[in-house]
PDB file of N, CA and C in Angstrom:
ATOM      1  N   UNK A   1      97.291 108.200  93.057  1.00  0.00           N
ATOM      2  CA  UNK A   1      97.283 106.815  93.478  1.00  0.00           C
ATOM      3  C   UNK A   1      96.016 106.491  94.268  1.00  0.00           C
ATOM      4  N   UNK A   2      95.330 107.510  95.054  1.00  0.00           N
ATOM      5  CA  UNK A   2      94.395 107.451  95.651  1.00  0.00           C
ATOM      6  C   UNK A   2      92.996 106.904  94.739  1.00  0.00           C
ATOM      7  N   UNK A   3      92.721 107.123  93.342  1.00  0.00           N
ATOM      8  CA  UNK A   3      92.237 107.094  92.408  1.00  0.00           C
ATOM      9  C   UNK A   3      92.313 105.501  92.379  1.00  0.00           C
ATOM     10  N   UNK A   4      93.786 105.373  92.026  1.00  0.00           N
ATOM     11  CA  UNK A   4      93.676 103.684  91.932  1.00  0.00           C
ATOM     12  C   UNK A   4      93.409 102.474  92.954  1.00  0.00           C
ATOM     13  N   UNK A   5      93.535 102.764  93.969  1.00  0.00           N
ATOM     14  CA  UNK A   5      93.256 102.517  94.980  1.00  0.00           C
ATOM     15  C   UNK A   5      91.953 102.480  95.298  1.00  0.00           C
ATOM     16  N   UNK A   6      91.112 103.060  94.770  1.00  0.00           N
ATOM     17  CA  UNK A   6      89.541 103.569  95.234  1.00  0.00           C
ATOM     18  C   UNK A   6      88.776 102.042  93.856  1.00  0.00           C
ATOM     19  N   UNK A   7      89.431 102.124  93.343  1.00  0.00           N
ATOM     20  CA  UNK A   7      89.072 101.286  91.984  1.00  0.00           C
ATOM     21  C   UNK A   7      88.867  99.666  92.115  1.00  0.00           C
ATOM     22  N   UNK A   8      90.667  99.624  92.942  1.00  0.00           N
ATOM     23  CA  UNK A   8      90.702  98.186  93.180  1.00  0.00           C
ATOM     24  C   UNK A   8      89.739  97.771  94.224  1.00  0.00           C
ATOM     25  N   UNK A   9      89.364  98.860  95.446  1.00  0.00           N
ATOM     26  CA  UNK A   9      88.656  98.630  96.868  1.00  0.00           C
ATOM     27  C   UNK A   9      87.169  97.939  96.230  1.00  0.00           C
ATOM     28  N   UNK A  10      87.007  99.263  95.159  1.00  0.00           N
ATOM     29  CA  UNK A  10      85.074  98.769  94.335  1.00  0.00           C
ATOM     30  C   UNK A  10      85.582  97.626  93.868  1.00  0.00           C
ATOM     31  N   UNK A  11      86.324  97.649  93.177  1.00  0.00           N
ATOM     32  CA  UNK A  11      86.355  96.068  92.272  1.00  0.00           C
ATOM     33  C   UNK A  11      86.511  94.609  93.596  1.00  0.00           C
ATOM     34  N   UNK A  12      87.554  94.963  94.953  1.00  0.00           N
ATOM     35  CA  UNK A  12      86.989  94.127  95.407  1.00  0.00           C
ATOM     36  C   UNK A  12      86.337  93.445  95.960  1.00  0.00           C
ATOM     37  N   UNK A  13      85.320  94.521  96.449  1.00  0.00           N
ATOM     38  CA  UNK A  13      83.733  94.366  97.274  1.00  0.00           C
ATOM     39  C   UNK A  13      82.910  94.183  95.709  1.00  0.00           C
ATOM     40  N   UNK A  14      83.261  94.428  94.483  1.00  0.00           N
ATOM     41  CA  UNK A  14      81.802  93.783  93.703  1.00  0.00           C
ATOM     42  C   UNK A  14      82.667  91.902  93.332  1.00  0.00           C
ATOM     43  N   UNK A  15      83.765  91.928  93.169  1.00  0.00           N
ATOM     44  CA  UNK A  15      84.146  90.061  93.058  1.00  0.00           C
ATOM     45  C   UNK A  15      84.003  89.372  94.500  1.00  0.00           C
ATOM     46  N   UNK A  16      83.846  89.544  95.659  1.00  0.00           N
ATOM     47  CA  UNK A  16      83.704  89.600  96.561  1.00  0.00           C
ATOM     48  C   UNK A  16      81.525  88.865  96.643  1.00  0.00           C
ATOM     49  N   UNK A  17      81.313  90.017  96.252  1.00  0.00           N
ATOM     50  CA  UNK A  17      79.792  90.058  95.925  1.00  0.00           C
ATOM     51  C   UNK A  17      79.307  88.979  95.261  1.00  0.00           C
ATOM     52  N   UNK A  18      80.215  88.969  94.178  1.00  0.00           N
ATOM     53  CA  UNK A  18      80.043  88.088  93.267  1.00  0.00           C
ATOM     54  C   UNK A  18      80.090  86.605  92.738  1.00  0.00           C
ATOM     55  N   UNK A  19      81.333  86.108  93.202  1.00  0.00           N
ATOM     56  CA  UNK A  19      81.340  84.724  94.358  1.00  0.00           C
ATOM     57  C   UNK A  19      80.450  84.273  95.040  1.00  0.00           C
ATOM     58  N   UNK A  20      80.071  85.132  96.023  1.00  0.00           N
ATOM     59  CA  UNK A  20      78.821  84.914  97.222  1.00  0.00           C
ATOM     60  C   UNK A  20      77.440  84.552  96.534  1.00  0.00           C
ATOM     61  N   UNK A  21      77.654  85.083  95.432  1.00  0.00           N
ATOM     62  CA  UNK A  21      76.104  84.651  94.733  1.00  0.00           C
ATOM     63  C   UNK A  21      76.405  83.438  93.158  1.00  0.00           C
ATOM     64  N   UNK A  22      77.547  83.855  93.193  1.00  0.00           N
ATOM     65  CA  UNK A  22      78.278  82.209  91.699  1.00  0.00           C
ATOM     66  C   UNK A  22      77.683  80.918  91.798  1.00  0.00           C
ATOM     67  N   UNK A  23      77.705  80.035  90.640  1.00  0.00           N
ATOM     68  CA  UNK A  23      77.411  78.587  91.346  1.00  0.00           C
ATOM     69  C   UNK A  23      79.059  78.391  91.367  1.00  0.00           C
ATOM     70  N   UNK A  24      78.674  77.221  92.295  1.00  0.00           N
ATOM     71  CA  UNK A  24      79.979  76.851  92.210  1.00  0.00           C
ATOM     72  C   UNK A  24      81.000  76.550  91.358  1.00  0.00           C
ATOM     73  N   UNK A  25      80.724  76.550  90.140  1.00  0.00           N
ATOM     74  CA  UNK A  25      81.668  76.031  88.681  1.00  0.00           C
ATOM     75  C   UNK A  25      82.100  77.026  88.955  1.00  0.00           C
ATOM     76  N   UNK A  26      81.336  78.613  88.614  1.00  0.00           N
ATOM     77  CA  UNK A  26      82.465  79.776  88.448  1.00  0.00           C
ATOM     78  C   UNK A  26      83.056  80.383  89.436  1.00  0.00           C
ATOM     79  N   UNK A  27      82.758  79.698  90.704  1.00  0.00           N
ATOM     80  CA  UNK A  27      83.370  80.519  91.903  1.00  0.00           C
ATOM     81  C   UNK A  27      84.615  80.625  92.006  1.00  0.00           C
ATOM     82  N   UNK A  28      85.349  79.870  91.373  1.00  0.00           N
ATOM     83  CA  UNK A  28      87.181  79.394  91.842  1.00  0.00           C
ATOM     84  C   UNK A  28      87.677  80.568  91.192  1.00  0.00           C
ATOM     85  N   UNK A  29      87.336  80.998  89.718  1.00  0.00           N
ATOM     86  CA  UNK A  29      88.031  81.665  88.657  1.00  0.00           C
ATOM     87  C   UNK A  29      87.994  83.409  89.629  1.00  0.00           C
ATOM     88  N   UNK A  30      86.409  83.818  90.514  1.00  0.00           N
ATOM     89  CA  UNK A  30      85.815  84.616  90.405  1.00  0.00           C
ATOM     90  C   UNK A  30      86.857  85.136  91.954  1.00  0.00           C
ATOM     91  N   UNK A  31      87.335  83.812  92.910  1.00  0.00           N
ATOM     92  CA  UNK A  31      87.991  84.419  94.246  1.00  0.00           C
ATOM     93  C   UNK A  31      89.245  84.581  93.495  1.00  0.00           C
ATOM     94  N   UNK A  32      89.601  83.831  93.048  1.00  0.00           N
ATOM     95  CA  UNK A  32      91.769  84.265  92.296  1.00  0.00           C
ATOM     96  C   UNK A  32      91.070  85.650  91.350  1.00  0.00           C
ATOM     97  N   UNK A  33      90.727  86.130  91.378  1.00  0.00           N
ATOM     98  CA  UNK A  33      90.355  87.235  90.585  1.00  0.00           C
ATOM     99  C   UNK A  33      90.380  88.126  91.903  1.00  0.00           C
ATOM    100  N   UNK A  34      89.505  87.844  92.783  1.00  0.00           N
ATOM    101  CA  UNK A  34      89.457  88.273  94.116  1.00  0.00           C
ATOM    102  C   UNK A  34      90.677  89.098  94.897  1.00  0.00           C
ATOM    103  N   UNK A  35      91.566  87.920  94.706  1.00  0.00           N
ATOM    104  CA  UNK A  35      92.397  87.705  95.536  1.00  0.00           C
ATOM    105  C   UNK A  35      93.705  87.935  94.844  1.00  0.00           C
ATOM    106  N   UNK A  36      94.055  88.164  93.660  1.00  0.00           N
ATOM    107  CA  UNK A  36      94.793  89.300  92.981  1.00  0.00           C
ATOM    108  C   UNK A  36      94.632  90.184  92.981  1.00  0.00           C
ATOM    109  N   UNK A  37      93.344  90.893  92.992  1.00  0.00           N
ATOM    110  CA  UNK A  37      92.754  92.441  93.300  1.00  0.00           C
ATOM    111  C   UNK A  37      93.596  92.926  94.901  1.00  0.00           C
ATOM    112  N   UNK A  38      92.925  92.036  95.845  1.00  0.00           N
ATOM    113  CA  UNK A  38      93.713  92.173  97.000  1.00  0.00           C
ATOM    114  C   UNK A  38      94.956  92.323  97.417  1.00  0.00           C
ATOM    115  N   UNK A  39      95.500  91.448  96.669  1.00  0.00           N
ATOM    116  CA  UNK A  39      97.083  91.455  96.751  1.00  0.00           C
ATOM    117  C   UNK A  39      97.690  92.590  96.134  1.00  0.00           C
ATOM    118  N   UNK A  40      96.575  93.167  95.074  1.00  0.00           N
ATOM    119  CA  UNK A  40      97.802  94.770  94.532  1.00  0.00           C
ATOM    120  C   UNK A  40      96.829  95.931  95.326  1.00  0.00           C
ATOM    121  N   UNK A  41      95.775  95.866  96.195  1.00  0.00           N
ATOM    122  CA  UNK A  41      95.662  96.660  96.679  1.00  0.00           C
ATOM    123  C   UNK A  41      96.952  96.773  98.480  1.00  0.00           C
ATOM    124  N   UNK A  42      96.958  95.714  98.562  1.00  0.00           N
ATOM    125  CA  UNK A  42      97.775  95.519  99.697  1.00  0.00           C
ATOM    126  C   UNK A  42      99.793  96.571  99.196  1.00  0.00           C
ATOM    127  N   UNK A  43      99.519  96.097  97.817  1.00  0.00           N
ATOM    128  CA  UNK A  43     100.789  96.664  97.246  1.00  0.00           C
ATOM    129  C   UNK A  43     100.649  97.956  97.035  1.00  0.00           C
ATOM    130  N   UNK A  44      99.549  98.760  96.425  1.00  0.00           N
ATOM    131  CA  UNK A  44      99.465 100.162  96.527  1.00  0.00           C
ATOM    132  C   UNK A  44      99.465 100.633  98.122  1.00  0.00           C
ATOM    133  N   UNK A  45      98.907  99.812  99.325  1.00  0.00           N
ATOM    134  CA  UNK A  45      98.765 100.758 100.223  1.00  0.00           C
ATOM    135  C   UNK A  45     100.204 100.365 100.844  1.00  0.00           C
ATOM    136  N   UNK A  46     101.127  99.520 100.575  1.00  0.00           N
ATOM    137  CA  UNK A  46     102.526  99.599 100.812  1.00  0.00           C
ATOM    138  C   UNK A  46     103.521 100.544 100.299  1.00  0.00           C
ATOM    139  N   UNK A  47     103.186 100.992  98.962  1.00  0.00           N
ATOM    140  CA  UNK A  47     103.684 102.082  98.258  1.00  0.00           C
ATOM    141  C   UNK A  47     103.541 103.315  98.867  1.00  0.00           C
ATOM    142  N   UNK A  48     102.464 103.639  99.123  1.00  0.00           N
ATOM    143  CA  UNK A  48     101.970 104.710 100.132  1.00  0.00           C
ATOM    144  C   UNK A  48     102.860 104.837 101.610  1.00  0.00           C
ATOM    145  N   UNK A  49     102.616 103.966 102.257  1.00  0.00           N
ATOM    146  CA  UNK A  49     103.468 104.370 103.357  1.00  0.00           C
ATOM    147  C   UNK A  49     104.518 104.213 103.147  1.00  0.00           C
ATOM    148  N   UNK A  50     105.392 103.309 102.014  1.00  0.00           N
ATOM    149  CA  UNK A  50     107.177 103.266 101.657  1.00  0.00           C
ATOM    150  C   UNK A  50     107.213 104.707 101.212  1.00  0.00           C
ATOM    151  N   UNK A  51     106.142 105.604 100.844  1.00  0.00           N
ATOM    152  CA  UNK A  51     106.607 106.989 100.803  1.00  0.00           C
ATOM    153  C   UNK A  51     106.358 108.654 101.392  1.00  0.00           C
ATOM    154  N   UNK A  52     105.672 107.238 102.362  1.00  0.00           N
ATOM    155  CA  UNK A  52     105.327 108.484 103.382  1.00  0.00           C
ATOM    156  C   UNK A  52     104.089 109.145 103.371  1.00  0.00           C
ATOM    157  N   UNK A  53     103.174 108.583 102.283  1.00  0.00           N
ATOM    158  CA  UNK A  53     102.050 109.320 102.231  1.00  0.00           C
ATOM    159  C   UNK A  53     100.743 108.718 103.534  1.00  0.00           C
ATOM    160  N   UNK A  54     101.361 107.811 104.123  1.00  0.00           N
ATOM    161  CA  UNK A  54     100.478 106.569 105.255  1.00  0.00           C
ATOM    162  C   UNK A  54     101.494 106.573 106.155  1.00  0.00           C
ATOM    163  N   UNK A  55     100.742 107.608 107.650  1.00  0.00           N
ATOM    164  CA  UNK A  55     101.498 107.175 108.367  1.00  0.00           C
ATOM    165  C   UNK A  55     101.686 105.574 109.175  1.00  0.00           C
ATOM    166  N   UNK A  56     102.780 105.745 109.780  1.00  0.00           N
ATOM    167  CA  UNK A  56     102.964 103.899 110.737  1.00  0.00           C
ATOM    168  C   UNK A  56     101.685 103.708 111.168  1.00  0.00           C
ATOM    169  N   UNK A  57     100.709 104.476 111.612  1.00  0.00           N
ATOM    170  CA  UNK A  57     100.319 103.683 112.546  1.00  0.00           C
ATOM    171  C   UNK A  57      98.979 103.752 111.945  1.00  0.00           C
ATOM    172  N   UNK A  58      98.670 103.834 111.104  1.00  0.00           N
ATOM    173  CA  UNK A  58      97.418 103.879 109.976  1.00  0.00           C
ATOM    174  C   UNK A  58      97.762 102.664 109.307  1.00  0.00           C
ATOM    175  N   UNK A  59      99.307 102.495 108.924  1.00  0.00           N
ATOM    176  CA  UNK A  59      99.564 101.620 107.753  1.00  0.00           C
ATOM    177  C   UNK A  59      99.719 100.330 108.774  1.00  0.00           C
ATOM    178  N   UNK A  60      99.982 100.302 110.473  1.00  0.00           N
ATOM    179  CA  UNK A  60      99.639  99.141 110.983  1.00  0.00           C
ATOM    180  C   UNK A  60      98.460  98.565 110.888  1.00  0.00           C
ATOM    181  N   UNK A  61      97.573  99.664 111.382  1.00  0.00           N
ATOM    182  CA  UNK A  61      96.389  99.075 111.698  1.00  0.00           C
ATOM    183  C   UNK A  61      95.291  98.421 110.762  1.00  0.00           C
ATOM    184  N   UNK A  62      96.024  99.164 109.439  1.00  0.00           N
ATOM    185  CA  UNK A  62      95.885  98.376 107.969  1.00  0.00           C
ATOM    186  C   UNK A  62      95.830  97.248 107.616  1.00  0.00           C
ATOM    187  N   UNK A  63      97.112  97.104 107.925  1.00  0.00           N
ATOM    188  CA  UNK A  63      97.795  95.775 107.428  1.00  0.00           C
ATOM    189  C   UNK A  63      97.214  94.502 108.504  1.00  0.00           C
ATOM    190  N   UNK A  64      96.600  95.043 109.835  1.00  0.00           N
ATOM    191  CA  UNK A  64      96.420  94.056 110.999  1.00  0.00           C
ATOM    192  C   UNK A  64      94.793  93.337 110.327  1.00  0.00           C
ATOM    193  N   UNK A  65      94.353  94.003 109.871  1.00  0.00           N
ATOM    194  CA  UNK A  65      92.948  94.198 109.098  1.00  0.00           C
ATOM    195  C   UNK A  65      93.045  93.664 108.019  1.00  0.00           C
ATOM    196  N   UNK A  66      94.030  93.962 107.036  1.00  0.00           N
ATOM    197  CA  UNK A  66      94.033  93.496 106.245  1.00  0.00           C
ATOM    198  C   UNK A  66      94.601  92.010 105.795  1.00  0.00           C
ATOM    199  N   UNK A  67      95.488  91.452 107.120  1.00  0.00           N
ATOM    200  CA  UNK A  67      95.684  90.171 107.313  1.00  0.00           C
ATOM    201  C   UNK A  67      95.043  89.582 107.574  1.00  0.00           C
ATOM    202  N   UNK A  68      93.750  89.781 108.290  1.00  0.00           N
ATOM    203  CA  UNK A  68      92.771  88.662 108.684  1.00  0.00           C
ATOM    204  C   UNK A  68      91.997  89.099 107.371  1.00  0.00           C
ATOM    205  N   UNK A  69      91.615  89.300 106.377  1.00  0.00           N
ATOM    206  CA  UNK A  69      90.761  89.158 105.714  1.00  0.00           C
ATOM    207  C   UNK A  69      91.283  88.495 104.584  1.00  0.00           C
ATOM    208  N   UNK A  70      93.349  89.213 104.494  1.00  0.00           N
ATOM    209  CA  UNK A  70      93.895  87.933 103.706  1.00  0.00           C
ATOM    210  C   UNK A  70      93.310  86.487 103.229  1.00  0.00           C
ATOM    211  N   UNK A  71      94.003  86.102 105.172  1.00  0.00           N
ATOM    212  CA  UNK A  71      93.143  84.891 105.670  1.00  0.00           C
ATOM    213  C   UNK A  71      92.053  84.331 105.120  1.00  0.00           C
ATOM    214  N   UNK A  72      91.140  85.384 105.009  1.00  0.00           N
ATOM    215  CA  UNK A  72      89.402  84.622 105.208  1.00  0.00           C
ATOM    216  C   UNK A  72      89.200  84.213 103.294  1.00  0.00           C
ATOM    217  N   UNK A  73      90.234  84.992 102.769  1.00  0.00           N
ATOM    218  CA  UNK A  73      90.343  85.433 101.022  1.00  0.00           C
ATOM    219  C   UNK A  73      90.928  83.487 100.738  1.00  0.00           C
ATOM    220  N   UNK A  74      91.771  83.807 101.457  1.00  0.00           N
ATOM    221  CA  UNK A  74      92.794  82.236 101.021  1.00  0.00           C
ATOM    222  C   UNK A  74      92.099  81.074 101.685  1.00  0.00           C
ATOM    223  N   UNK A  75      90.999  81.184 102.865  1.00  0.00           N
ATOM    224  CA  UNK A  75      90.407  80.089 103.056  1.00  0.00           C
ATOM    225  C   UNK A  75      89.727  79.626 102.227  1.00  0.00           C
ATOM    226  N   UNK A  76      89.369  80.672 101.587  1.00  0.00           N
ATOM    227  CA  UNK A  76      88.000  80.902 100.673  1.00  0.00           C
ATOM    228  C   UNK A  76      88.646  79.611  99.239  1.00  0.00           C
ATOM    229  N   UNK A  77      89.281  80.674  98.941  1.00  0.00           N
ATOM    230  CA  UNK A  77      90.330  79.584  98.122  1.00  0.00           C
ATOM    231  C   UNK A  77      90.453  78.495  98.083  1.00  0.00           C
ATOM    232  N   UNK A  78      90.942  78.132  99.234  1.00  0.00           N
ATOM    233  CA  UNK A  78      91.396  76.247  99.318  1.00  0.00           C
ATOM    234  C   UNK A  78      90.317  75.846  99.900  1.00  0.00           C
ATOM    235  N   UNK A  79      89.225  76.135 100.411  1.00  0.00           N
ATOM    236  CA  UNK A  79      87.796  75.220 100.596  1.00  0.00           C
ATOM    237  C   UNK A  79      87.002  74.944  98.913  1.00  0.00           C
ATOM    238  N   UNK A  80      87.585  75.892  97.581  1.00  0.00           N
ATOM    239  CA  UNK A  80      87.038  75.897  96.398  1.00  0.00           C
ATOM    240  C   UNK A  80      87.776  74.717  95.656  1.00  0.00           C
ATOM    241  N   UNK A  81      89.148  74.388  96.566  1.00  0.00           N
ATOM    242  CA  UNK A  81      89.972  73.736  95.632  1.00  0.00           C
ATOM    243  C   UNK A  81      90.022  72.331  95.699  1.00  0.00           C
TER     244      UNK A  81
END
């Protein structure tokens, strides 16, 4: 799982990348691309600690991190929309 996980992280620092430099026509398609990537990486690293492979307090400090960037993902979003 670590494998897949490593995949979605590259994929979402290069759509990430990629946006930042889009014109604006293709930017909308390029963050929901974004921001589905995110959302199943958020789900693999939930899988992980639902089995114990992440402890609590790794998988907090995760998730505390990984909510504000949620955030910055979905602003991103509705300032495109």
């Amino acid at each position: 799982m670590g494998i897949k996980i490593d995949a979605i992280f590259t994929d979402i620092l290069s759509l990430a990348l990629a946006a930042g430099y889009a014109e604006r026509t293709n930017k909308l398609a390029i963050v929901k691309k974004l921001s589905a990537q995110f959302d199943a990486l958020k789900f693999f690293l939930q899988i992980l600690w639902e089995i114990k492979a992440l402890d609590n307090n790794k998988y907090a400090q995760l998730s505390e991190r990984l909510a504000v960037i949620g955030k910055m993902i979905g602003g991103w979003l509705h300032s495109l929309k």
